[in-house]
PDB file of N, CA and C in Angstrom:
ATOM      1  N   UNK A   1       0.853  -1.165   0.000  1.00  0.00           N
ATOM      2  CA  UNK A   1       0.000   0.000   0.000  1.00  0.00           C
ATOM      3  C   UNK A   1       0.904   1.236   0.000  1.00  0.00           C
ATOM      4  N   UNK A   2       0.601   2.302  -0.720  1.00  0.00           N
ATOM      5  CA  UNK A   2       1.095   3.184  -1.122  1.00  0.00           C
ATOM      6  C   UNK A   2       1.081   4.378   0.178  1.00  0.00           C
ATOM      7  N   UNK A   3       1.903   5.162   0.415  1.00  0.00           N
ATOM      8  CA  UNK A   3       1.802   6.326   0.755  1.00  0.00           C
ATOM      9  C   UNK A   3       0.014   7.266   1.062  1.00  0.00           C
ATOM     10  N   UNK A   4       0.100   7.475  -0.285  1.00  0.00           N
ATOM     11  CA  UNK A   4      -1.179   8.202  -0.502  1.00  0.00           C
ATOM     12  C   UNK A   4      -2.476   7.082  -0.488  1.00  0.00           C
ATOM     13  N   UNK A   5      -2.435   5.786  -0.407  1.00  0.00           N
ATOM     14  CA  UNK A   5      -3.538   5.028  -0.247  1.00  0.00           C
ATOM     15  C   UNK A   5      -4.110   5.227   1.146  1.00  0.00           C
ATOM     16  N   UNK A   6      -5.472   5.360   1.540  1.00  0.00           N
ATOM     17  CA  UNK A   6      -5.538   4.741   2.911  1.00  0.00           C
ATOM     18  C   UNK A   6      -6.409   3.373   3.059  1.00  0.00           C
ATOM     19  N   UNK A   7      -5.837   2.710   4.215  1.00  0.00           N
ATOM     20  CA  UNK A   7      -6.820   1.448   4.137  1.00  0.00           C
ATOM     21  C   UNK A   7      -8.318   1.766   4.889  1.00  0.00           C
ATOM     22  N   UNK A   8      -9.323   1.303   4.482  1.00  0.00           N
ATOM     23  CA  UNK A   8     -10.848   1.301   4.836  1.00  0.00           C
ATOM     24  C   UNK A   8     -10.579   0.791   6.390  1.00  0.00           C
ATOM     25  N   UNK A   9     -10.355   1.286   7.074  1.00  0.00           N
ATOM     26  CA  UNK A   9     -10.852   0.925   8.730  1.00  0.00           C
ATOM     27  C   UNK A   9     -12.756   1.182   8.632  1.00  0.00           C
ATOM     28  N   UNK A  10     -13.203   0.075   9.453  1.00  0.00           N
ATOM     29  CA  UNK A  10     -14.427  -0.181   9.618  1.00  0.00           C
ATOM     30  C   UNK A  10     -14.975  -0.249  11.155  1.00  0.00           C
ATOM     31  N   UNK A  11     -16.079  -0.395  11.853  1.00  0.00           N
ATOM     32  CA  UNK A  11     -16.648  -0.969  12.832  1.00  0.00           C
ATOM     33  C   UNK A  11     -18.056  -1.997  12.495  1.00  0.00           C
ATOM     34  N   UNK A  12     -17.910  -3.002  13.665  1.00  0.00           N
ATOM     35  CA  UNK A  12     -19.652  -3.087  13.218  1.00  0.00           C
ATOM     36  C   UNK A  12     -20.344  -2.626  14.595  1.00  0.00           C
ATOM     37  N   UNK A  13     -21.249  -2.278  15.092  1.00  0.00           N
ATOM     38  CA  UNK A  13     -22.325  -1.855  15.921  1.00  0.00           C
ATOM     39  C   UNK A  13     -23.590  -2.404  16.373  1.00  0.00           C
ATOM     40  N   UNK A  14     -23.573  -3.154  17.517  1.00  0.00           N
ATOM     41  CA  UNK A  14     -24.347  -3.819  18.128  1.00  0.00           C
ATOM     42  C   UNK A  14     -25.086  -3.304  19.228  1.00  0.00           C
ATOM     43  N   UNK A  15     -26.538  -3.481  18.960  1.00  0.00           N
ATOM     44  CA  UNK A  15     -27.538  -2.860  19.958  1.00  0.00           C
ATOM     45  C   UNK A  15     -28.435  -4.043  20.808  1.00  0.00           C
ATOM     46  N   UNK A  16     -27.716  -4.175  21.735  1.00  0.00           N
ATOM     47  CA  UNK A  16     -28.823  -4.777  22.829  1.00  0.00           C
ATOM     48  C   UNK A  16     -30.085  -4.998  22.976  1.00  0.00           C
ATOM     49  N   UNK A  17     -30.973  -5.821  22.691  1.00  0.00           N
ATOM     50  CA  UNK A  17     -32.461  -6.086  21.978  1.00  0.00           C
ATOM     51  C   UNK A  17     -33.018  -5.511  21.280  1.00  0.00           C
ATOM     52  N   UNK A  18     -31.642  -5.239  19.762  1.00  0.00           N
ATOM     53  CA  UNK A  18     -31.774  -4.814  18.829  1.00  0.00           C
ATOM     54  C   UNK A  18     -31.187  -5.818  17.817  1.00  0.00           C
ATOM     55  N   UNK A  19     -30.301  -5.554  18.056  1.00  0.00           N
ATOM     56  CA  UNK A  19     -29.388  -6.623  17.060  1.00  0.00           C
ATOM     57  C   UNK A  19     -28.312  -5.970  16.172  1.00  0.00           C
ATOM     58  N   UNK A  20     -28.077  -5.742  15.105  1.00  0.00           N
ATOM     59  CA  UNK A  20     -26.768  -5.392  14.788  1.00  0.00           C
ATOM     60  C   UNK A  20     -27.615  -3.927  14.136  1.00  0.00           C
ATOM     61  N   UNK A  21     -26.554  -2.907  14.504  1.00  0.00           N
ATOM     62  CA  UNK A  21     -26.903  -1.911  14.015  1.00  0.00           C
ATOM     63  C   UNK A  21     -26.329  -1.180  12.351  1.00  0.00           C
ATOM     64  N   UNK A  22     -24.968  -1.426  12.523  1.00  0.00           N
ATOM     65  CA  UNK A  22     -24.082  -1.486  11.853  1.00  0.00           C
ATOM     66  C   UNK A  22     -23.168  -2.377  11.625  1.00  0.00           C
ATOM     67  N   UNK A  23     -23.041  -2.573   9.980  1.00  0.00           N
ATOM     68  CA  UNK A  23     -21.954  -3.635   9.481  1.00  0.00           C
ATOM     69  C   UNK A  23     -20.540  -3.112   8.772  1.00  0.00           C
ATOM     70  N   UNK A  24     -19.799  -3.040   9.371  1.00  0.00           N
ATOM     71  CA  UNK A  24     -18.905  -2.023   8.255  1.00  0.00           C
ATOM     72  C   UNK A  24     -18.806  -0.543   8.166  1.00  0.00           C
ATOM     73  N   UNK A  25     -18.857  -0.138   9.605  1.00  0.00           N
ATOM     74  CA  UNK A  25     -19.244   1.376   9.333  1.00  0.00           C
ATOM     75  C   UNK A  25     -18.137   1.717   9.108  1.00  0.00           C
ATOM     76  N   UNK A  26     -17.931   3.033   7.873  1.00  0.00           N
ATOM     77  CA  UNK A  26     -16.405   3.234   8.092  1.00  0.00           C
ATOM     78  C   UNK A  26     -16.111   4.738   8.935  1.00  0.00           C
ATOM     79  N   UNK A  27     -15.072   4.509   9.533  1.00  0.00           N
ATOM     80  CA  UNK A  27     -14.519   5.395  10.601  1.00  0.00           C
ATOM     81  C   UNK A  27     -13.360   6.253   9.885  1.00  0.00           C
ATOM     82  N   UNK A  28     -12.633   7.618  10.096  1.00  0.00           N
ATOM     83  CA  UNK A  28     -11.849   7.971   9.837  1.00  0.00           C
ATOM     84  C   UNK A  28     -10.456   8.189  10.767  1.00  0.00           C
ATOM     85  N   UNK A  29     -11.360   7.547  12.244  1.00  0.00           N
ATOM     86  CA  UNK A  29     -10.616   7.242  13.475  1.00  0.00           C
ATOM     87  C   UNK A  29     -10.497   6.417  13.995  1.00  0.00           C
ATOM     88  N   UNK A  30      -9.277   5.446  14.581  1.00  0.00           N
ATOM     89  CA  UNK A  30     -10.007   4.689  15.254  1.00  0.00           C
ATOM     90  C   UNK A  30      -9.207   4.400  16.444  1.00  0.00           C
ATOM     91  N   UNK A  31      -9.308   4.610  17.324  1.00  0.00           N
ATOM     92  CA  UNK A  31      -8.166   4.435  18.695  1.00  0.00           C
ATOM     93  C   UNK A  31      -8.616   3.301  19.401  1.00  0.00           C
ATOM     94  N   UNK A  32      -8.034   3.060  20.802  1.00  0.00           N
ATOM     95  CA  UNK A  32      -8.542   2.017  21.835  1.00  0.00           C
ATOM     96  C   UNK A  32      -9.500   2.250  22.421  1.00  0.00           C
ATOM     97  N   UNK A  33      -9.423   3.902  22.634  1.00  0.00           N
ATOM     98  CA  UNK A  33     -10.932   4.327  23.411  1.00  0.00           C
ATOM     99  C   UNK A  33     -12.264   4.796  22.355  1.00  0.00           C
ATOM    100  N   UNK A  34     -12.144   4.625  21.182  1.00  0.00           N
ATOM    101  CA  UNK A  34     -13.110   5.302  20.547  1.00  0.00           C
ATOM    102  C   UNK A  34     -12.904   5.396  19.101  1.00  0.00           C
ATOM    103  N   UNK A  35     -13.417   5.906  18.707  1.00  0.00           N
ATOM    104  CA  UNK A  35     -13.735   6.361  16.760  1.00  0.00           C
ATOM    105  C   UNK A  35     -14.235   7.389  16.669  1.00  0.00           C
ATOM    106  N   UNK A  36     -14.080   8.287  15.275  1.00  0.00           N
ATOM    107  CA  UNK A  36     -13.929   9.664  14.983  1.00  0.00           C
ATOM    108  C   UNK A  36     -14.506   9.162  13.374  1.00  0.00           C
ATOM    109  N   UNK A  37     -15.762  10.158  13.492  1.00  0.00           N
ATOM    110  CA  UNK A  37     -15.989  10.122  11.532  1.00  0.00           C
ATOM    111  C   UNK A  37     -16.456  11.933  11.217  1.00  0.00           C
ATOM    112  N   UNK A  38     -15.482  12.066  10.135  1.00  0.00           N
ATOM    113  CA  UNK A  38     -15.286  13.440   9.426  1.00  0.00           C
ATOM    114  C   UNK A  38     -16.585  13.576   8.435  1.00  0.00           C
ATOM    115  N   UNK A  39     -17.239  14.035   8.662  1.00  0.00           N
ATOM    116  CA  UNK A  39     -18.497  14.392   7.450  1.00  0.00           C
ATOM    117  C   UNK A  39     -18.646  15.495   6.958  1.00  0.00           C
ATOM    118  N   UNK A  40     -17.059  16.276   6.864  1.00  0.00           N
ATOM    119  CA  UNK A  40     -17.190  17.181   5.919  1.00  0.00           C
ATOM    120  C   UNK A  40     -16.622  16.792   4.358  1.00  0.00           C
ATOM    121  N   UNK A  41     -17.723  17.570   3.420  1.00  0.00           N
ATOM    122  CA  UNK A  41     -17.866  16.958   2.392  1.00  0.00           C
ATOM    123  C   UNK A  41     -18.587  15.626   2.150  1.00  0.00           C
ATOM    124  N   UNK A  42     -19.320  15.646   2.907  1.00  0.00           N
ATOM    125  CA  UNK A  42     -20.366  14.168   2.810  1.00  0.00           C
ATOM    126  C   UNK A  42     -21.973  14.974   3.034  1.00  0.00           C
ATOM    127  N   UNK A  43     -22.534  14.124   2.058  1.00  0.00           N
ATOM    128  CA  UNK A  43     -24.354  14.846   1.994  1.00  0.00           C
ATOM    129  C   UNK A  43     -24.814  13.966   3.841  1.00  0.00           C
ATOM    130  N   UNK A  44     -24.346  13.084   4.225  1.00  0.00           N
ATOM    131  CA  UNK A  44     -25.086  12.652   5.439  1.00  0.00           C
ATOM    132  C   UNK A  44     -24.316  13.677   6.521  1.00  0.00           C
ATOM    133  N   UNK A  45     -24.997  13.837   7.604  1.00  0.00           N
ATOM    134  CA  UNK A  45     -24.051  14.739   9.208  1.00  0.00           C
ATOM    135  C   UNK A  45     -24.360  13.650   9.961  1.00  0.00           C
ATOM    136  N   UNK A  46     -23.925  13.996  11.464  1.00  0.00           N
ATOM    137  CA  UNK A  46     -23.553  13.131  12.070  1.00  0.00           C
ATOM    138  C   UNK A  46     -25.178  12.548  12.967  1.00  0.00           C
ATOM    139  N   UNK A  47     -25.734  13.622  12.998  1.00  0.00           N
ATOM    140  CA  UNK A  47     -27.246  12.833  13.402  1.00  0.00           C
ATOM    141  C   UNK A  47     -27.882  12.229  12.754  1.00  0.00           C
ATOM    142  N   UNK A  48     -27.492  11.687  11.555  1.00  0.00           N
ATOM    143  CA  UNK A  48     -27.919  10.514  10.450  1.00  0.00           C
ATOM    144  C   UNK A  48     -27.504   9.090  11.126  1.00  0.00           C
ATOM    145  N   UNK A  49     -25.900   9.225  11.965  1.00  0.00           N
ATOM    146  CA  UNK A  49     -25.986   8.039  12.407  1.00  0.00           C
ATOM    147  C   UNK A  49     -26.463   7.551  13.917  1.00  0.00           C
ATOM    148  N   UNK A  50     -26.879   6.090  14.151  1.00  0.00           N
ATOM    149  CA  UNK A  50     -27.679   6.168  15.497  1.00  0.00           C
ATOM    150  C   UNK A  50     -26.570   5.454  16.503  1.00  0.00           C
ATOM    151  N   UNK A  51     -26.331   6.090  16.932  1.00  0.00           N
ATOM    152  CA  UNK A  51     -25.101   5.606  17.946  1.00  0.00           C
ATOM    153  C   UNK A  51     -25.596   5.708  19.247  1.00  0.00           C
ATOM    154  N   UNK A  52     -26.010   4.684  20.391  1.00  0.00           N
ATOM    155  CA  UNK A  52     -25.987   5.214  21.562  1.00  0.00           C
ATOM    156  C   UNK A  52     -25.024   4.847  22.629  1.00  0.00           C
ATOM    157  N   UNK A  53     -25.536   5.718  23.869  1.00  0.00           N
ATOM    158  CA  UNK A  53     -24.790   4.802  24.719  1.00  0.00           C
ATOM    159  C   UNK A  53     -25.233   3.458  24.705  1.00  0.00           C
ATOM    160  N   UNK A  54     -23.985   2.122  25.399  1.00  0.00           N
ATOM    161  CA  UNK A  54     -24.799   1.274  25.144  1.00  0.00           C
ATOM    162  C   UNK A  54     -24.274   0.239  24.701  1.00  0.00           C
ATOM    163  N   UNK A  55     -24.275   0.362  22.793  1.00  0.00           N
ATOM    164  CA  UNK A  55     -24.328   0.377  21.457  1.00  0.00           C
ATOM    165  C   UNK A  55     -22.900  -0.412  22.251  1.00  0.00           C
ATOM    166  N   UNK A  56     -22.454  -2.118  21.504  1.00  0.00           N
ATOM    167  CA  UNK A  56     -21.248  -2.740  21.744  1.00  0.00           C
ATOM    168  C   UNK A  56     -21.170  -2.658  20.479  1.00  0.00           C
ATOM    169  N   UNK A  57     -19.370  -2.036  20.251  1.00  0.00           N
ATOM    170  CA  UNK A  57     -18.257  -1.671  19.165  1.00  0.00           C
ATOM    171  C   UNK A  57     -17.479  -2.930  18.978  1.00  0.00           C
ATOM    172  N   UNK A  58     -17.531  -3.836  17.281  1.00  0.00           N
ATOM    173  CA  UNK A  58     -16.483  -4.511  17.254  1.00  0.00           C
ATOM    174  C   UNK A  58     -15.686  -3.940  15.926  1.00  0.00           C
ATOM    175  N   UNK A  59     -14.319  -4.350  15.978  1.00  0.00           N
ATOM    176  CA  UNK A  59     -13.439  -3.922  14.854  1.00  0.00           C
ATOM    177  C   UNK A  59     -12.316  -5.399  15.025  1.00  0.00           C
ATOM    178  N   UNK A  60     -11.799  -5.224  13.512  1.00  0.00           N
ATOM    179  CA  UNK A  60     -10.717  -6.310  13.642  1.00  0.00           C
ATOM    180  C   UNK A  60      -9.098  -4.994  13.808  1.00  0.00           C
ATOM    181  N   UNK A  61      -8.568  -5.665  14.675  1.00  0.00           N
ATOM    182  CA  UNK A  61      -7.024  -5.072  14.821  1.00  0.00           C
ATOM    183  C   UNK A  61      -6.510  -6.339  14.298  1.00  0.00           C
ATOM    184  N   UNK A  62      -5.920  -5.952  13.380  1.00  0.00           N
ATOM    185  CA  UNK A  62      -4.716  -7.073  12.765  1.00  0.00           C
ATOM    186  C   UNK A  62      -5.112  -8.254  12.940  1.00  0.00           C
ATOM    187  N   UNK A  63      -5.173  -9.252  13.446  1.00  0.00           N
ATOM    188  CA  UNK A  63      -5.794 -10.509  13.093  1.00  0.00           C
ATOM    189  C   UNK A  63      -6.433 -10.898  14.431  1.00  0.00           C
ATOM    190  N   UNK A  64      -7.019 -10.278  15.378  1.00  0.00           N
ATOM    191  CA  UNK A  64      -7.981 -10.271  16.434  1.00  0.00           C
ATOM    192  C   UNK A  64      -9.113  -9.348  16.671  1.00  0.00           C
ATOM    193  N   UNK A  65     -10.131  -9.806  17.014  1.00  0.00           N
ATOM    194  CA  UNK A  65     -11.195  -8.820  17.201  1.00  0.00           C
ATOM    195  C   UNK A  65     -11.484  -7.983  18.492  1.00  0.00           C
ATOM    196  N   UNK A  66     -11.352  -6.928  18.451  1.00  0.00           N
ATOM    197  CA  UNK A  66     -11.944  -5.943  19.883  1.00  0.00           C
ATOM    198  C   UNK A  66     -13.177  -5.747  19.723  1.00  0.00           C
ATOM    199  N   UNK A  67     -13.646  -5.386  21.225  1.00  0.00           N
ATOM    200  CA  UNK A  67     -14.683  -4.992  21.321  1.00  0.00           C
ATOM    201  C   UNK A  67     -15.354  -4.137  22.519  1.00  0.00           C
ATOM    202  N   UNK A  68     -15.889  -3.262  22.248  1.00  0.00           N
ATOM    203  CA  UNK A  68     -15.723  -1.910  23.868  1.00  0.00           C
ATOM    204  C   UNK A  68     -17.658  -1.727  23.692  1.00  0.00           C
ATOM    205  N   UNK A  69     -17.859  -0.991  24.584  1.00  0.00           N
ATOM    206  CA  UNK A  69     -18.796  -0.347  25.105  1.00  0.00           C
ATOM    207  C   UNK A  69     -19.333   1.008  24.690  1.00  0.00           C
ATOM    208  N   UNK A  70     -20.637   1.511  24.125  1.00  0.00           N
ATOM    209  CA  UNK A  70     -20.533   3.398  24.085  1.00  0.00           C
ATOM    210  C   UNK A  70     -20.463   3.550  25.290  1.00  0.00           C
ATOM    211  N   UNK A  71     -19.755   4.750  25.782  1.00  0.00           N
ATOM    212  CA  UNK A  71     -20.358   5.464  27.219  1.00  0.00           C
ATOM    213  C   UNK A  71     -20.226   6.842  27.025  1.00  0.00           C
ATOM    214  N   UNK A  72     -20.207   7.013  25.288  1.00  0.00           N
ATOM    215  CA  UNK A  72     -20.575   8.755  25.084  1.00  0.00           C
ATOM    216  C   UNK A  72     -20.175   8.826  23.653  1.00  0.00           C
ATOM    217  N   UNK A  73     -21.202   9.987  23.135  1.00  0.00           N
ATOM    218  CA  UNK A  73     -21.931  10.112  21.823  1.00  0.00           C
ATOM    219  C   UNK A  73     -21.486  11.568  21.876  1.00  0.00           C
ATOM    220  N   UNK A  74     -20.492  12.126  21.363  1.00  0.00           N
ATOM    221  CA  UNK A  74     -20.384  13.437  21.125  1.00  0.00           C
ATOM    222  C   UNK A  74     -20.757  14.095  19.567  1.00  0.00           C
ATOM    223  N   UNK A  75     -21.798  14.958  18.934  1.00  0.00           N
ATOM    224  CA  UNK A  75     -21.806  15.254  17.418  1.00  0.00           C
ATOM    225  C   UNK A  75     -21.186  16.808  17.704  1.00  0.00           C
ATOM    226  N   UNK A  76     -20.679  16.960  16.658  1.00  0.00           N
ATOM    227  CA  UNK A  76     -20.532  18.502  16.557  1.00  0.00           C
ATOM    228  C   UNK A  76     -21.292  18.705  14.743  1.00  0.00           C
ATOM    229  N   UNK A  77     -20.530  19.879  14.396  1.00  0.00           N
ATOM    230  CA  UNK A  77     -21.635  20.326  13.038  1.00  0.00           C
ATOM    231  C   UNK A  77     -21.002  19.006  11.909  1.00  0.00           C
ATOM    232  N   UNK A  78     -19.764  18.817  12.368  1.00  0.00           N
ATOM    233  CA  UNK A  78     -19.552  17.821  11.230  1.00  0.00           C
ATOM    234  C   UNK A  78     -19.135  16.989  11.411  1.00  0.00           C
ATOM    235  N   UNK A  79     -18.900  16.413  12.632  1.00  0.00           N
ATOM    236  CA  UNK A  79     -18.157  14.996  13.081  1.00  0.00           C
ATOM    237  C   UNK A  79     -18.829  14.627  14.173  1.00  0.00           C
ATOM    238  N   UNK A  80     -18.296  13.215  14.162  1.00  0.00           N
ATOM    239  CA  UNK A  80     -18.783  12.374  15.168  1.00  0.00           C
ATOM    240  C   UNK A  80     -18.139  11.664  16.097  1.00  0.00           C
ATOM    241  N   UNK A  81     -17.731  11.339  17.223  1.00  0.00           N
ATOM    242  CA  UNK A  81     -16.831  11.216  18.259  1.00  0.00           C
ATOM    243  C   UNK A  81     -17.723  10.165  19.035  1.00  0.00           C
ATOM    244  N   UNK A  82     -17.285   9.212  19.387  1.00  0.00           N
ATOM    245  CA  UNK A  82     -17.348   8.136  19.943  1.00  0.00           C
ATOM    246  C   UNK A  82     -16.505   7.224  21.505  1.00  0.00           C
ATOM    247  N   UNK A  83     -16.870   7.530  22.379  1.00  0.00           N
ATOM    248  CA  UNK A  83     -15.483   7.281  23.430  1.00  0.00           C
ATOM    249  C   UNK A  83     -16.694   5.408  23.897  1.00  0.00           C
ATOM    250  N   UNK A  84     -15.330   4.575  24.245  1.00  0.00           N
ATOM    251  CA  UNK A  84     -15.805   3.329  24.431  1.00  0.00           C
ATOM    252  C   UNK A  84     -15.263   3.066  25.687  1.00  0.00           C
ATOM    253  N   UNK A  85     -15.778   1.716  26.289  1.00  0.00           N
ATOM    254  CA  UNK A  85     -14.972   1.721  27.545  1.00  0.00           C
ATOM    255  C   UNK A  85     -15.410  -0.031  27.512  1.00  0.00           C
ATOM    256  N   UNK A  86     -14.478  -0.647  28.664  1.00  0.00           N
ATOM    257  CA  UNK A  86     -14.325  -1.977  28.484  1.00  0.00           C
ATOM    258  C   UNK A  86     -13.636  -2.867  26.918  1.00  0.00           C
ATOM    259  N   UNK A  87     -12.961  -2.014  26.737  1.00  0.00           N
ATOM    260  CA  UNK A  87     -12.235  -2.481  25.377  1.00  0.00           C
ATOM    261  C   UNK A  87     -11.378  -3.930  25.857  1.00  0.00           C
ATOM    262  N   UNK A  88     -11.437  -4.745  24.789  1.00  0.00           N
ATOM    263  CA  UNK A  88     -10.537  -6.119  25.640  1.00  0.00           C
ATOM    264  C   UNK A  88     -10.814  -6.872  23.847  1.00  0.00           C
ATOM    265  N   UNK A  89      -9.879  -7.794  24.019  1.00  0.00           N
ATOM    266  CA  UNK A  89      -9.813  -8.245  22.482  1.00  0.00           C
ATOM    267  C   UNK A  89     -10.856  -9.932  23.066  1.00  0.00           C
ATOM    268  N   UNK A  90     -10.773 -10.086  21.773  1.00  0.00           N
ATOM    269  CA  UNK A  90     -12.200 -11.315  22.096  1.00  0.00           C
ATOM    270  C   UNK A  90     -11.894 -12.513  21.837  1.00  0.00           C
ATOM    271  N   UNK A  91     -12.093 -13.906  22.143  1.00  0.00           N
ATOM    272  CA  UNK A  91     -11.575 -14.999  21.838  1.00  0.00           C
ATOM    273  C   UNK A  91     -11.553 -15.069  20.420  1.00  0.00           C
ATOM    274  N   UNK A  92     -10.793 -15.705  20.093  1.00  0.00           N
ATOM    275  CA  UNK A  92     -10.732 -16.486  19.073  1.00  0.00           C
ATOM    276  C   UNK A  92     -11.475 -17.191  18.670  1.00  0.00           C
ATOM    277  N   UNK A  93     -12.329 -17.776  18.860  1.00  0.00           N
ATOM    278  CA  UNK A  93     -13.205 -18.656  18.467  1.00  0.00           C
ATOM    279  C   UNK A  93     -14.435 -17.803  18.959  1.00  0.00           C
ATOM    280  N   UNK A  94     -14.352 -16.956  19.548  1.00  0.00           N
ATOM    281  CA  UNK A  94     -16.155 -15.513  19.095  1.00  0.00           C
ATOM    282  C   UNK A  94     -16.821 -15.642  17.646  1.00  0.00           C
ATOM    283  N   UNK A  95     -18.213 -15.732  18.073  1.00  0.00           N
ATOM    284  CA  UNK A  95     -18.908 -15.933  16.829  1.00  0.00           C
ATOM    285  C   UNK A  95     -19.609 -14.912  16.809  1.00  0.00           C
ATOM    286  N   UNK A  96     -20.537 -14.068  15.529  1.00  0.00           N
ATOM    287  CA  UNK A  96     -21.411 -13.128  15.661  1.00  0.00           C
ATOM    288  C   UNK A  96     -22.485 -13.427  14.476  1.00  0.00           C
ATOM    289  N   UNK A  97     -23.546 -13.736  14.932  1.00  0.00           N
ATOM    290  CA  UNK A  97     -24.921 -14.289  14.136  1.00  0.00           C
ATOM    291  C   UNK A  97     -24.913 -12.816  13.145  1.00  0.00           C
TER     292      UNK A  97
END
């Protein structure tokens, strides 16, 4: 991968007697505590997406899966901020219907 390429970092988003909220969301952030999405220059803002507290975050890091907690939903006019908590990587053998 090139310099100027970036790779697609994703999440998926799981809601508690909901079921999956999101498959693949893509992020322009993504740390241990949280995710960051830039929606400037995008027709959607950030109250298009439904994020709550709550809401369990999985992502793959390199060849294991994490997975954290919302415990805060910050929007501003064009981004979206996400802080997680209970982050811990997940067995290996974790399944997700």
């Amino acid at each position: 991968m090139s310099r100027t390429e970036r790779r697609l970092v994703t999440v998926d988003i799981d809601r508690r007697g909901y079921g999956r909220r999101y498959t693949s969301l893509p992020v322009d952030e993504l740390r241990q505590d949280g995710f960051s999405i830039n929606f400037e220059g995008a027709y959607i803002r950030p109250e298009h997406i439904d994020v709550r507290v709550g809401d369990v975050v999985r992502w793959r890091k390199e060849d294991r899966w994490m997975q954290g907690c919302v415990v805060e939903v910050r929007r501003e006019a064009l981004a979206l901020h996400v802080t997680l908590a209970d982050v811990a990587p997940l067995p290996s053998d974790a399944f997700f219907p």
